[in-house]
Protein backbone atom coordinates (compact mmCIF):
# COMPACT_ATOMS: atom_id res chain seq x y z
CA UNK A 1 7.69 28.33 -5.20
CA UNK A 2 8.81 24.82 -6.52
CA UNK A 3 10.70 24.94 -9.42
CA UNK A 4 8.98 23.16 -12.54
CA UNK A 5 10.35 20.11 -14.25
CA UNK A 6 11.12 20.50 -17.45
CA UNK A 7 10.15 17.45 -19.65
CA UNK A 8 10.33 16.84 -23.24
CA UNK A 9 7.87 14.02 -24.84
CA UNK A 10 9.59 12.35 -28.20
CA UNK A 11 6.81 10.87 -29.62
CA UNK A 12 4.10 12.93 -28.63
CA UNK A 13 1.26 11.68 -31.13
CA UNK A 14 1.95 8.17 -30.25
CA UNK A 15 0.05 5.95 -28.02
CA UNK A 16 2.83 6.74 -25.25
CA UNK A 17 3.02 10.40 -26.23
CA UNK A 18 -0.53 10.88 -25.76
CA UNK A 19 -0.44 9.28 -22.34
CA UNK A 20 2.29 11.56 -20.96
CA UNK A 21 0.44 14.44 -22.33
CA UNK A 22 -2.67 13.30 -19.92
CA UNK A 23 -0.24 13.06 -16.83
CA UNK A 24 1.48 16.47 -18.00
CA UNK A 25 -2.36 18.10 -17.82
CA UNK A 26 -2.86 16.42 -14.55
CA UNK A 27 0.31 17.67 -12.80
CA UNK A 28 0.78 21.29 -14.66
CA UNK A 29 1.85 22.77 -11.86
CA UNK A 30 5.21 20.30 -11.60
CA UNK A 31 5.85 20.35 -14.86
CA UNK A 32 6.42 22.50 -17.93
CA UNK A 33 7.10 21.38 -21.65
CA UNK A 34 9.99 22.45 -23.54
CA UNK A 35 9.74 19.76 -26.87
CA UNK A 36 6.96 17.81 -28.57
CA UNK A 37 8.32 15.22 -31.56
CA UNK A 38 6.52 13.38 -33.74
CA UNK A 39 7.23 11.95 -37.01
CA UNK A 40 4.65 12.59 -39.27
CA UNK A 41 1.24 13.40 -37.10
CA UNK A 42 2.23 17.03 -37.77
CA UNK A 43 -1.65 17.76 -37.39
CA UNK A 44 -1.69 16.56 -33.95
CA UNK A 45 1.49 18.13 -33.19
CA UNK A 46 0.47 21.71 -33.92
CA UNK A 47 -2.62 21.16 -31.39
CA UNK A 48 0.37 20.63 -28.50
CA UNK A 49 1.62 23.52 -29.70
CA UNK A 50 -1.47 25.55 -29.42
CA UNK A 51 -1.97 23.83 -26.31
CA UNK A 52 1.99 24.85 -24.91
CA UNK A 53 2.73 27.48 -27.51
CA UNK A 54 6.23 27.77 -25.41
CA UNK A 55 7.65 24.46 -25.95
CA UNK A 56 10.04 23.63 -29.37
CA UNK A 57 8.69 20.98 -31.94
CA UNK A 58 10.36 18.20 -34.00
CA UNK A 59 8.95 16.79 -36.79
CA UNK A 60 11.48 13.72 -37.96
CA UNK A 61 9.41 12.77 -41.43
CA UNK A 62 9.71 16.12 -42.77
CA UNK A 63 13.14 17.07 -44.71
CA UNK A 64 14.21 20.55 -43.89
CA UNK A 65 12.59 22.59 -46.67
CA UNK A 66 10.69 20.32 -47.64
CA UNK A 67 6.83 19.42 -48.40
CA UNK A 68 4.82 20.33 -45.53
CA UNK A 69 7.36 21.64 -43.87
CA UNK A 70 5.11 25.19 -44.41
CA UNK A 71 3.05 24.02 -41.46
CA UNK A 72 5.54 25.11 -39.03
CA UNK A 73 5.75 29.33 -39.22
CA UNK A 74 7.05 29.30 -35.61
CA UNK A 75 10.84 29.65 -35.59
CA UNK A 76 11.38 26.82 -33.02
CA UNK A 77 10.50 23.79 -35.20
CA UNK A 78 13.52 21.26 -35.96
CA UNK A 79 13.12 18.84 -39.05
CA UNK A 80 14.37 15.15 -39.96
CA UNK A 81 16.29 13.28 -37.67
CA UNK A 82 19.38 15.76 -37.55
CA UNK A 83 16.60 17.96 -36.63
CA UNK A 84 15.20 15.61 -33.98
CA UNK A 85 18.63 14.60 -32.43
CA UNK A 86 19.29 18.86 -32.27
CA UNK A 87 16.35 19.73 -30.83
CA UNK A 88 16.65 16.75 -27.84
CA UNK A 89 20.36 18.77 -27.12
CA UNK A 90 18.82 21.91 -27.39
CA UNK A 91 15.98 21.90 -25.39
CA UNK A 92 17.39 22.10 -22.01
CA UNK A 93 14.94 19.59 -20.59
CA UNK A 94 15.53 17.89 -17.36
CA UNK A 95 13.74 14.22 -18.12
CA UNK A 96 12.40 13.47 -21.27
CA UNK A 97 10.00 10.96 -22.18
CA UNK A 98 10.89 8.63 -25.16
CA UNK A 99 7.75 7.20 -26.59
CA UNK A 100 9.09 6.50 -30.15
CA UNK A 101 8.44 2.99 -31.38
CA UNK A 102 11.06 0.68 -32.72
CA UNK A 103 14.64 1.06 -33.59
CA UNK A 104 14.53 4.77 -34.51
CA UNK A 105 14.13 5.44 -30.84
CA UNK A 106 17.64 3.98 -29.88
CA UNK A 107 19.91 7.29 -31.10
CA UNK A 108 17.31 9.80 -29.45
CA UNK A 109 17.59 7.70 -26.03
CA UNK A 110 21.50 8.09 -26.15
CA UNK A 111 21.11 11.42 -27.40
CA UNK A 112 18.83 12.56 -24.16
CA UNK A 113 21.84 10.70 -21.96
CA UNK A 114 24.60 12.76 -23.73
CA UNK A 115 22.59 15.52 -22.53
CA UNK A 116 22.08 14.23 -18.73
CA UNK A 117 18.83 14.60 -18.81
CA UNK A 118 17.25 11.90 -17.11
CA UNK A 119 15.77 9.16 -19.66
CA UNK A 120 12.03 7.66 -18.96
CA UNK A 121 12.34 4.66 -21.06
CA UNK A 122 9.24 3.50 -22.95
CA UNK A 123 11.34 2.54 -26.24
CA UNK A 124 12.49 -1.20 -24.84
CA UNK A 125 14.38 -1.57 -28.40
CA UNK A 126 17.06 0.94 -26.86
CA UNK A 127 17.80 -1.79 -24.46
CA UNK A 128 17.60 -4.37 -26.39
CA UNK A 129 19.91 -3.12 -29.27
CA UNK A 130 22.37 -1.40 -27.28
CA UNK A 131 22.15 -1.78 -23.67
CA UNK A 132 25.61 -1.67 -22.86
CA UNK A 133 26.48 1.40 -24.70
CA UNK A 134 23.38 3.07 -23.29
CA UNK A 135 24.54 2.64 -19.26
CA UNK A 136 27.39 3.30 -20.41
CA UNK A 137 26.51 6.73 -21.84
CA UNK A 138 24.59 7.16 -18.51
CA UNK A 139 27.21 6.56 -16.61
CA UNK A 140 28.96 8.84 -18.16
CA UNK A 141 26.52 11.81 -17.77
CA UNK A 142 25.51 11.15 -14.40
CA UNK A 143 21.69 10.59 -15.97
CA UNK A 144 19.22 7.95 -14.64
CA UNK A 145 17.35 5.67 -16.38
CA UNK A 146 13.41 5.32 -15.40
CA UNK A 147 11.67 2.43 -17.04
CA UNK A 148 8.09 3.26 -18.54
CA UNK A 149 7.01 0.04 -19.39
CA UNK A 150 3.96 -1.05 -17.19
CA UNK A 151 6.29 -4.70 -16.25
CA UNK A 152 9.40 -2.55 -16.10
CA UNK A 153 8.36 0.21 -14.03
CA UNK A 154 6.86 -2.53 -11.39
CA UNK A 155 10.20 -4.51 -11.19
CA UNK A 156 12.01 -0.81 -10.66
CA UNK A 157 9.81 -0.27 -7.61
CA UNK A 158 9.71 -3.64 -6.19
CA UNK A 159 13.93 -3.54 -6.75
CA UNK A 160 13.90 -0.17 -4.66
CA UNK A 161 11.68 -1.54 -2.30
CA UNK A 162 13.35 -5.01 -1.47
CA UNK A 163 16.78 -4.84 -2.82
CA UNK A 164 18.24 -6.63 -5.76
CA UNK A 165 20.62 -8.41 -3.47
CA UNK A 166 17.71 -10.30 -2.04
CA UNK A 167 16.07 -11.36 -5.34
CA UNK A 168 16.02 -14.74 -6.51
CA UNK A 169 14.48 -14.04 -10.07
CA UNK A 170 11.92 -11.96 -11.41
CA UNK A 171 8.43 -12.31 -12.71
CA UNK A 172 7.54 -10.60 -16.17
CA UNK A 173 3.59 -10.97 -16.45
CA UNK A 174 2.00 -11.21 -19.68
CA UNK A 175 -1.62 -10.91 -21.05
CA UNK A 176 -0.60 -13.89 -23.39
CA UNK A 177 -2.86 -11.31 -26.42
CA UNK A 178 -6.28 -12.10 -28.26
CA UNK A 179 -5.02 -15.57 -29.57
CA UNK A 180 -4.26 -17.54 -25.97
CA UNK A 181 -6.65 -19.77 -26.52
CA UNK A 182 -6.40 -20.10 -30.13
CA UNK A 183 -5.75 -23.12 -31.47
CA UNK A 184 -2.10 -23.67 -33.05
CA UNK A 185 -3.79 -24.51 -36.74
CA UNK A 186 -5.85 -21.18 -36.80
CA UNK A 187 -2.67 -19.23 -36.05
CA UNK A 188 -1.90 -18.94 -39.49
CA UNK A 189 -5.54 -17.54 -40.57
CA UNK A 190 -5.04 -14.52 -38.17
CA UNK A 191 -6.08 -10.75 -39.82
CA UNK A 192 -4.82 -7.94 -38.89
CA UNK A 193 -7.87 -6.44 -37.26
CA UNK A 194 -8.19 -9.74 -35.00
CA UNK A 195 -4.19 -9.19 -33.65
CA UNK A 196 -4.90 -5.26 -32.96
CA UNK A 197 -7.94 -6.04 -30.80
CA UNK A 198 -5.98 -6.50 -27.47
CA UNK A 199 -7.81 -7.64 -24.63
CA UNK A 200 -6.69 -5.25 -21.79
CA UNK A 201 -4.09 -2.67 -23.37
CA UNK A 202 -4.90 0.37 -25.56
CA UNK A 203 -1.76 0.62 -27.37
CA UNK A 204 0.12 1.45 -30.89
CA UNK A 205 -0.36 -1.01 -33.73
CA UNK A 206 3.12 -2.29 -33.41
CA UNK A 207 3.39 -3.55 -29.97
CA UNK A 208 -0.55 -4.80 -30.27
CA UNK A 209 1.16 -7.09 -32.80
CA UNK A 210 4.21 -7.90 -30.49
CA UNK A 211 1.84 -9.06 -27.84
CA UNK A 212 -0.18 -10.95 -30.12
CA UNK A 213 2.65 -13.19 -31.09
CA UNK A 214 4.79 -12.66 -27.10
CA UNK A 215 7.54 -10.89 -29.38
CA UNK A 216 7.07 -7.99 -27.05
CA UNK A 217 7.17 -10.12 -24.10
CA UNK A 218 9.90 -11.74 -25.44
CA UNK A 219 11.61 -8.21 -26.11
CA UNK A 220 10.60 -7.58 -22.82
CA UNK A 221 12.61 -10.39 -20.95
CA UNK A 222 15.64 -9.20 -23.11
CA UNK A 223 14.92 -5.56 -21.74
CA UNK A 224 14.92 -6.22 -17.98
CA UNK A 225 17.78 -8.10 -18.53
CA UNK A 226 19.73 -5.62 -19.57
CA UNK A 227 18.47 -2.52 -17.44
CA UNK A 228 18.75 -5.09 -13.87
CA UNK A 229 21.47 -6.38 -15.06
CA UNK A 230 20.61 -9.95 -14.68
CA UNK A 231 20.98 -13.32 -16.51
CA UNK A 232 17.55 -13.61 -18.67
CA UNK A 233 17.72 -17.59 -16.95
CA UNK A 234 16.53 -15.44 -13.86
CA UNK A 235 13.91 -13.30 -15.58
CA UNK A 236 10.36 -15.65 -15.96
CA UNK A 237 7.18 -15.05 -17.75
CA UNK A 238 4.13 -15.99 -16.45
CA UNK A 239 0.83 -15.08 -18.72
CA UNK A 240 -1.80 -13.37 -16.74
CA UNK A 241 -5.21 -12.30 -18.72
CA UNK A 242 -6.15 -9.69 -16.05
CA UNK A 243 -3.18 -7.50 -16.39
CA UNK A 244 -3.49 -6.33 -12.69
CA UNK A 245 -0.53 -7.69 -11.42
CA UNK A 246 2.23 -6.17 -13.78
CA UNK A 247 5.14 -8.18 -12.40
CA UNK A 248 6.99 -10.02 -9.65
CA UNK A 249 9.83 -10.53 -7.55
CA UNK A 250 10.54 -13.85 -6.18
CA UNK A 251 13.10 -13.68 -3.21
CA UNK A 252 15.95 -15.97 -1.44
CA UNK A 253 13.54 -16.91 0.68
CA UNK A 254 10.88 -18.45 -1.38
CA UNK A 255 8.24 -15.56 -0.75
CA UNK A 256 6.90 -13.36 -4.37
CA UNK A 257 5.80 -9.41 -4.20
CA UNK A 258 3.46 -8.32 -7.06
CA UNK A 259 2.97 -4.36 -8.24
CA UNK A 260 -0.71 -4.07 -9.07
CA UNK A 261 -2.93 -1.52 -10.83
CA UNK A 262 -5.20 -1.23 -13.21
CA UNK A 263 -3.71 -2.03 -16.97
CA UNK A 264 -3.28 2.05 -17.31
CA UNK A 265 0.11 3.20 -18.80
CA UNK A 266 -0.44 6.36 -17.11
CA UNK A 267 0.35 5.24 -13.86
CA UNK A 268 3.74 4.41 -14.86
CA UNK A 269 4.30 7.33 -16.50
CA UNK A 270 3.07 9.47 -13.79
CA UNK A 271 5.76 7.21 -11.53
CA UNK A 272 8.58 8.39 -14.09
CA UNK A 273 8.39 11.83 -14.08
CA UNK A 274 7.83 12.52 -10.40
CA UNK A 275 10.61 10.13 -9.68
CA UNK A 276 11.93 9.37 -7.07
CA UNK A 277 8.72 11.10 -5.44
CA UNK A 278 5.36 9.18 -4.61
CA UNK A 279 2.76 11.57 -5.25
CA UNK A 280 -1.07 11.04 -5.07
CA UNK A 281 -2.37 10.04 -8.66
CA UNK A 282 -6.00 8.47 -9.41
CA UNK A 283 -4.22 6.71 -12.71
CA UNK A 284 -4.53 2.95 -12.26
CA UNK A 285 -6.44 2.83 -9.36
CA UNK A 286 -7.65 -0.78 -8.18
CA UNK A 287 -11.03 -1.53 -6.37
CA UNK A 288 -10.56 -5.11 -5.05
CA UNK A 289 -14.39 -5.53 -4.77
CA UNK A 290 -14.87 -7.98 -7.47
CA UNK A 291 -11.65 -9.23 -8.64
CA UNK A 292 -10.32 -12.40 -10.11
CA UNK A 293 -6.51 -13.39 -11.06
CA UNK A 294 -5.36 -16.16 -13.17
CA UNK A 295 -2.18 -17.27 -13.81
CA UNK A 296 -0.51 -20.19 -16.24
CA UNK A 297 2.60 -20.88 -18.25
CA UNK A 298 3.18 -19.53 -21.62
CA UNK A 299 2.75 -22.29 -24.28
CA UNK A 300 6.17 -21.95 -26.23
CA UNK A 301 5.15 -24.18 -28.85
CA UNK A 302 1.95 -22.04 -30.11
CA UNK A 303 4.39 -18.62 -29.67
CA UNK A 304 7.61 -19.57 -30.46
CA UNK A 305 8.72 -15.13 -30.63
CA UNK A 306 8.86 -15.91 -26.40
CA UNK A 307 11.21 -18.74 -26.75
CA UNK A 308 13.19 -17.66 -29.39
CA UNK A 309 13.94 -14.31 -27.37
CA UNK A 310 15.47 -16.39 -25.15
CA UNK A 311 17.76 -18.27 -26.93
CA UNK A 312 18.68 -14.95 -29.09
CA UNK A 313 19.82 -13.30 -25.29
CA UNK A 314 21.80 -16.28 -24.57
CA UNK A 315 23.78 -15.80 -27.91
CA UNK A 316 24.03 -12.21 -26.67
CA UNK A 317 26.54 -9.95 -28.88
CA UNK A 318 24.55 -8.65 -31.76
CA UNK A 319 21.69 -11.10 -31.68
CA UNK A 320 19.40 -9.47 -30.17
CA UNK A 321 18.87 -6.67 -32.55
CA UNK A 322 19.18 -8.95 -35.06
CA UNK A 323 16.10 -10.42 -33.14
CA UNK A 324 14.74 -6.83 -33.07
CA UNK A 325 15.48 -6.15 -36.61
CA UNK A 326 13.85 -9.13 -38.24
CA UNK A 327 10.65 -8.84 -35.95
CA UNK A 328 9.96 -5.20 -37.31
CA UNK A 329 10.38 -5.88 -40.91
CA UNK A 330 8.33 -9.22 -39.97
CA UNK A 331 5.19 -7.18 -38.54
CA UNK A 332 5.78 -4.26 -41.06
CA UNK A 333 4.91 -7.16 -44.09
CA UNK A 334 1.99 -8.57 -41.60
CA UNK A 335 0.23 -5.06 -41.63
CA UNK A 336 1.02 -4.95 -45.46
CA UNK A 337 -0.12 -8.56 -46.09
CA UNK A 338 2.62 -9.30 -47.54
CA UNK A 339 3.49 -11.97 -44.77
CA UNK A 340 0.56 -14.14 -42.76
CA UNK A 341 0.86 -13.86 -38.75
CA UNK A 342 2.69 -17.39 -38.61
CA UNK A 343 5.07 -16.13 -40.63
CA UNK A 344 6.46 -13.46 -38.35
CA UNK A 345 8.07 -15.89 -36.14
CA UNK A 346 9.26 -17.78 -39.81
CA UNK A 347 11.04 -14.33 -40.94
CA UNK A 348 13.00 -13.78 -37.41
CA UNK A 349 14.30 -17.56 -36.97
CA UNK A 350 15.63 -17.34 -40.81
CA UNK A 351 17.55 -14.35 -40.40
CA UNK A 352 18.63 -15.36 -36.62
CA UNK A 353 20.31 -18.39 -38.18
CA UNK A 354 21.30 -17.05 -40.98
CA UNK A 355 25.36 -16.90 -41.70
CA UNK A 356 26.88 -13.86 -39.48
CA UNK A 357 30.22 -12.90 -39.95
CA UNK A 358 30.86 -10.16 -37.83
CA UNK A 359 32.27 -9.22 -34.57
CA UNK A 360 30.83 -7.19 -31.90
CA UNK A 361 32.91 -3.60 -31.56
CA UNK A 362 36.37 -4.55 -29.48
CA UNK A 363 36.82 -3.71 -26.40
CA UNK A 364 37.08 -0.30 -24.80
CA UNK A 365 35.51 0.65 -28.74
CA UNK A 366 33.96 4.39 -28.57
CA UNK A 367 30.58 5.15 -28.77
CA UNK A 368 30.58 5.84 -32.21
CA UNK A 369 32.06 2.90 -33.48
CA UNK A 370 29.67 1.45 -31.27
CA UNK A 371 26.59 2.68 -32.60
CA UNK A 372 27.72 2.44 -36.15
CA UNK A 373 28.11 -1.02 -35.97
CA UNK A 374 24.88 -1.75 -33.96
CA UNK A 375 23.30 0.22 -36.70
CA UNK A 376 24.67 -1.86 -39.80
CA UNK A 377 23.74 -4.94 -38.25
CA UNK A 378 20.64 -3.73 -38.10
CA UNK A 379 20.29 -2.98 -41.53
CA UNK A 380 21.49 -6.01 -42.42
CA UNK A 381 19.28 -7.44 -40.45
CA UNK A 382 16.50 -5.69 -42.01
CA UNK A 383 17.81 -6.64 -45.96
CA UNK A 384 17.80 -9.95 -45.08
CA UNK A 385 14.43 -10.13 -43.45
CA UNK A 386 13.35 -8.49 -46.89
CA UNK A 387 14.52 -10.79 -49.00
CA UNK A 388 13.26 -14.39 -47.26
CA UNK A 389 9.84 -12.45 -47.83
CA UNK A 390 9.94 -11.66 -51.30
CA UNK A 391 11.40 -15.02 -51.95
CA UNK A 392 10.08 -17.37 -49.44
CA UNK A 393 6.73 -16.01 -48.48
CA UNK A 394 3.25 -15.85 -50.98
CA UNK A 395 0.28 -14.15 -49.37
């Protein structure tokens, strides 16, 4: 008998979470559960552990003792994010899925590394803030890292399949969101509800917003540079409405190979956790009977997140989770209307050029004095994105 593989899902209420928990159903005999996280969705996280009354649970939103914490009779529930980080070392799980969104999903990334468990990556922000430390940690453990992002995981495979050595640059594709046709003056009249209708993806209200404005491709770009260890001057975006070529590699020789599928992030996912396996999987599955692809250049003028990604890599050190920082608190005051949607792009280039005096950790610095200064820029970061709204910004 094949021995299970033990995953744990960090985020399992999320958009990502609830993905994974469709390819765990699929493939139950290859695969059993050992932790469920969410942070506050504790109703949905009870159901999974109904569903798998074997595997732990982490709630991160919940205080130990605290309100709601009642919920939880079973004896293997782990609270806050001491709780979370615990339960990730505990859990004894061989690859573990990290669908958290945003920063907070950096320390439970390294924490799955410290473990060597193997990491499928959906949280690009633990790239982007800290991808040295993170291979690093990897390294160290002997744990791989398997990229979950639909552009990511296609660049992985096409890497495997052709060899880095032989790639000239690579090709991120991207939607281009609901407003690619829009008009640069009606930019600044966008609602909320018209950036979370996506045309292809069905995905969490953050990153609906990140594609709306090509922050996420942006934090993309920054992502693959890190995990392929390339110079982002070699990484390209090309916007492509379909989303059924996910991304390409252009080699020495001139000639481009595309991953396609149909825009379903289970197919990815499904890819992850069987890694490095290719098992049959209906997730994603393309009929070419009546298909059209379209291709054009992003316009950096209208969506100026893209661009400034860029530039933010090429300053590398701390900037990009400055850029990071700054583009969360930016879409938090968006969903709050306390900012407009032009404004989000505003918010990031003020605190990007803002006055930085501070050094990135010296070399041969520890992990920990790593981490704790990635995470105080980012705070930082975050203040100072606070204050140019409250004093710059009238909705």
């Amino acid at each position: 008998m094949i021995k299970k593989k033990r995953v744990a899902v960090l985020g399992a209420t999320g958009s990502i979470g609830k993905s994974t928990m469709d390819v765990l159903r699929s493939g139950k005999d290859d695969f059993e559960p050992v932790l469920f996280s969410c942070h506050r969705k504790t109703a949905a996280l009870l159901a999974l552990a109904k569903e798998y009354p074997g595997a732990a649970l982490a709630v991160s939103g919940l205080d130990p003792g605290g309100p709601g914490c009642g919920e939880f009779s079973r004896s293997k529930t782990y609270f806050g994010r001491e709780g979370l980080l615990r339960s990730i070392a505990e859990c004894g799980a061989g690859i573990v899925v990290n669908g958290i969104a945003g920063a907070a999903g950096l320390e439970p990334s390294l924490a799955v590394l410290e473990t060597g468990a193997d990491l499928a990556l959906a949280n690009k922000e633990t790239m982007v803030m800290a991808g040295e430390l993170v291979f690093s940690m990897a390294r160290r453990s002997k744990a791989r890292i398997i990229p979950v992002d639909s552009e990511h995981s296609a660049v992985f495979s096409l890497l495997e399949a052709h060899g880095k050595d032989r790639v000239a640059e690579i090709l991120l594709t991207a939607s281009g969101g609901p407003f690619r046709k829009k008009p640069r003056e009606e930019l600044g009249h966008i609602t909320l509800k018209e950036a979370l209708n996506h045309p292809t993806w069905n995905m969490g209200p953050k990153i609906t917003i990140d594609s709306a404005t090509l922050a996420n491709k942006g934090l993309e770009a920054i992502e693959a540079a890190e995990l392929f260890n390339m110079d982002i001057g070699r990484i390209k975006v090309v916007v492509h409405p379909q989303s059924i070529v996910h991304s390409m590699v252009r080699l020495k020789d001139g000639a481009v190979y595309a991953q396609l599928s149909r825009p379903d992030i289970r197919l990815p996912i499904h890819n992850a956790l069987y890694y490095p396996d290719i098992t049959p999987c209906s997730f994603g599955f393309l009929d070419f009977d009546s298909l059209c692809l379209e291709f054009e250049k992003p316009d950096y003028d209208r969506f100026p997140m893209l661009p400034l990604a860029y530039e933010t890599s090429a300053r590398g050190g701390m900037y990009p989770a400055i850029y990071n920082a700054a583009n969360e608190v930016a879409v938090s005051a968006f969903t709050e209307n306390r900012a407009g949607f032009s404004d989000i792009p505003r918010i990031a280039t003020s605190v990007l050029n803002g006055a930085w005096d501070f050094a990135p950790p010296f070399p041969g610095a520890g992990s920990a004095e790593t981490l704790r200064a990635i995470l105080e820029t980012d705070r930082i970061a975050r203040e100072r994105a606070e204050n140019y709204i409250l004093e710059t910004i009238r909705c």
